[in-house]
Protein backbone atom coordinates (compact mmCIF):
# COMPACT_ATOMS: atom_id res chain seq x y z
CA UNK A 1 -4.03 -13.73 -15.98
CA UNK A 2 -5.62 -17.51 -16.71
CA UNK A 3 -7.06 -19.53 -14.49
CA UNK A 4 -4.37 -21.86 -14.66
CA UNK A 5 -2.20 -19.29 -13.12
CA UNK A 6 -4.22 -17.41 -10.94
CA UNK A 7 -4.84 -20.21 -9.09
CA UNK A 8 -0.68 -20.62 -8.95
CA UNK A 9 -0.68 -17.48 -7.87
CA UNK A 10 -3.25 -17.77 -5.03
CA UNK A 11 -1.06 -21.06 -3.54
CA UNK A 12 2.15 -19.10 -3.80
CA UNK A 13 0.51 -16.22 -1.53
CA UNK A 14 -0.85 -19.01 0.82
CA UNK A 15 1.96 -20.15 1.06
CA UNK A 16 3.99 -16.58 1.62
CA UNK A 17 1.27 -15.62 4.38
CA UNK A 18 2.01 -18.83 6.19
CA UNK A 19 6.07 -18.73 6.44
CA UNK A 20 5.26 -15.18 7.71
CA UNK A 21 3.09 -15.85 10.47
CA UNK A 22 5.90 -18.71 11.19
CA UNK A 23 8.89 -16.89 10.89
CA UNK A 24 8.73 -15.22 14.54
CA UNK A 25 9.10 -18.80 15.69
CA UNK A 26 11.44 -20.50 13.49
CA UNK A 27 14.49 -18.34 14.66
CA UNK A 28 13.96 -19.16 17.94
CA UNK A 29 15.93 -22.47 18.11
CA UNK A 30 18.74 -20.86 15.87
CA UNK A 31 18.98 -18.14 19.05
CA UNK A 32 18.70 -20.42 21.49
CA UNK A 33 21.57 -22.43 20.11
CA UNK A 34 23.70 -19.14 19.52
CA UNK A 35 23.10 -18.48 23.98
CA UNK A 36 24.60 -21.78 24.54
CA UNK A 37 27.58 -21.91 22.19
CA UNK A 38 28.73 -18.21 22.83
CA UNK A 39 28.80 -18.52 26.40
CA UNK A 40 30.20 -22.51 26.56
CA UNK A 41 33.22 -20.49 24.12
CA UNK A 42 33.21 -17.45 26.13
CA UNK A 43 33.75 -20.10 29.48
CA UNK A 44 36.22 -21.93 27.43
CA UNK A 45 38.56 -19.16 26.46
CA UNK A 46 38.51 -17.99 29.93
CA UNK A 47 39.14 -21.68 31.34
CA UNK A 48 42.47 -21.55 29.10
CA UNK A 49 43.59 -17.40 30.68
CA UNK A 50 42.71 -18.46 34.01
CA UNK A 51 44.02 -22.44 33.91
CA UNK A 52 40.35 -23.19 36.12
CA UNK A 53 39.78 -26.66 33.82
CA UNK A 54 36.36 -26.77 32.81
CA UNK A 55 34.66 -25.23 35.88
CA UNK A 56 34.21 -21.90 33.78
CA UNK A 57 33.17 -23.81 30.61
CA UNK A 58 30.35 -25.68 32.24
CA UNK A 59 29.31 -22.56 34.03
CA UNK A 60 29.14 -20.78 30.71
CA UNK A 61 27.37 -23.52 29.40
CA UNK A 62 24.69 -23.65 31.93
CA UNK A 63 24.68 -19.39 32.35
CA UNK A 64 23.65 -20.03 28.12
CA UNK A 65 21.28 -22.50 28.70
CA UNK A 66 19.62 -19.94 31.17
CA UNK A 67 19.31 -17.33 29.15
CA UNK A 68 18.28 -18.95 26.18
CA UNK A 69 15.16 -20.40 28.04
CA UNK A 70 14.24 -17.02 29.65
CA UNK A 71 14.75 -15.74 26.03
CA UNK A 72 12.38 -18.06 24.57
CA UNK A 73 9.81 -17.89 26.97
CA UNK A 74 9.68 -14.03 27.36
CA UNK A 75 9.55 -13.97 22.97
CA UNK A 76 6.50 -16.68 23.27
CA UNK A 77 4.89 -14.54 25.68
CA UNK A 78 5.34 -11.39 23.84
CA UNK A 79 4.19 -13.99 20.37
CA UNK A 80 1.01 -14.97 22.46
CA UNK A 81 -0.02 -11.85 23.86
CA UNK A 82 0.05 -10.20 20.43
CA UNK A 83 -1.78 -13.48 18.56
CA UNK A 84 -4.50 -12.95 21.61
CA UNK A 85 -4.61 -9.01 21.25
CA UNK A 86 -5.02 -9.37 17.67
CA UNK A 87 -8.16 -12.07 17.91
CA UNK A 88 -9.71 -9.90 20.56
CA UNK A 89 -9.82 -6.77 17.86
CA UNK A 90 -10.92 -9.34 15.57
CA UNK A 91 -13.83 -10.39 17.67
CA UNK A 92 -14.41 -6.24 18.41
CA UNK A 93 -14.71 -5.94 14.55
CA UNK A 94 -17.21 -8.30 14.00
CA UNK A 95 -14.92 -10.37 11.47
């Protein structure tokens, strides 16, 4: 391999290392969009067997919102304590 393209190469893993140490974080908006829409449909579809109007949707809606947040928050926790477990046994290594 040249130097021309070993250096290509080097960028390219760079760049690979850093989309995995993203990628726990760049589903989360794509999950917390999925809470919200499934249960604003789920209240909709029950608004229209029941005949409630759109008590059940904005219920759903908010029940979504919920649960997304607590969803994100308990992943970022579980994101943080790992990124803080893993410096610590970095630290205990000496690196």
């Amino acid at each position: 391999m040249n130097k021309k393209n070993w250096k290509k190469h080097e960028k390219e893993s760079a760049i690979w290392d850093t989309y995995r140490q993203l990628e726990p974080y760049l589903g989360l908006g794509l999950t917390f969009t999925v809470f919200i829409l499934a249960f604003l449909f789920l209240g909709y579809w029950l608004d229209k067997q029941i005949g409630t109007g759109p008590w059940l949707m904005i219920i759903g809606a908010a029940l979504g919102l919920t649960l997304g947040f607590v969803h994100m928050i308990s992943t970022l926790n579980q994101l943080s304590q790992k990124q803080s477990n893993n410096n610590s046994r970095d630290k205990d290594s000496g690196a």
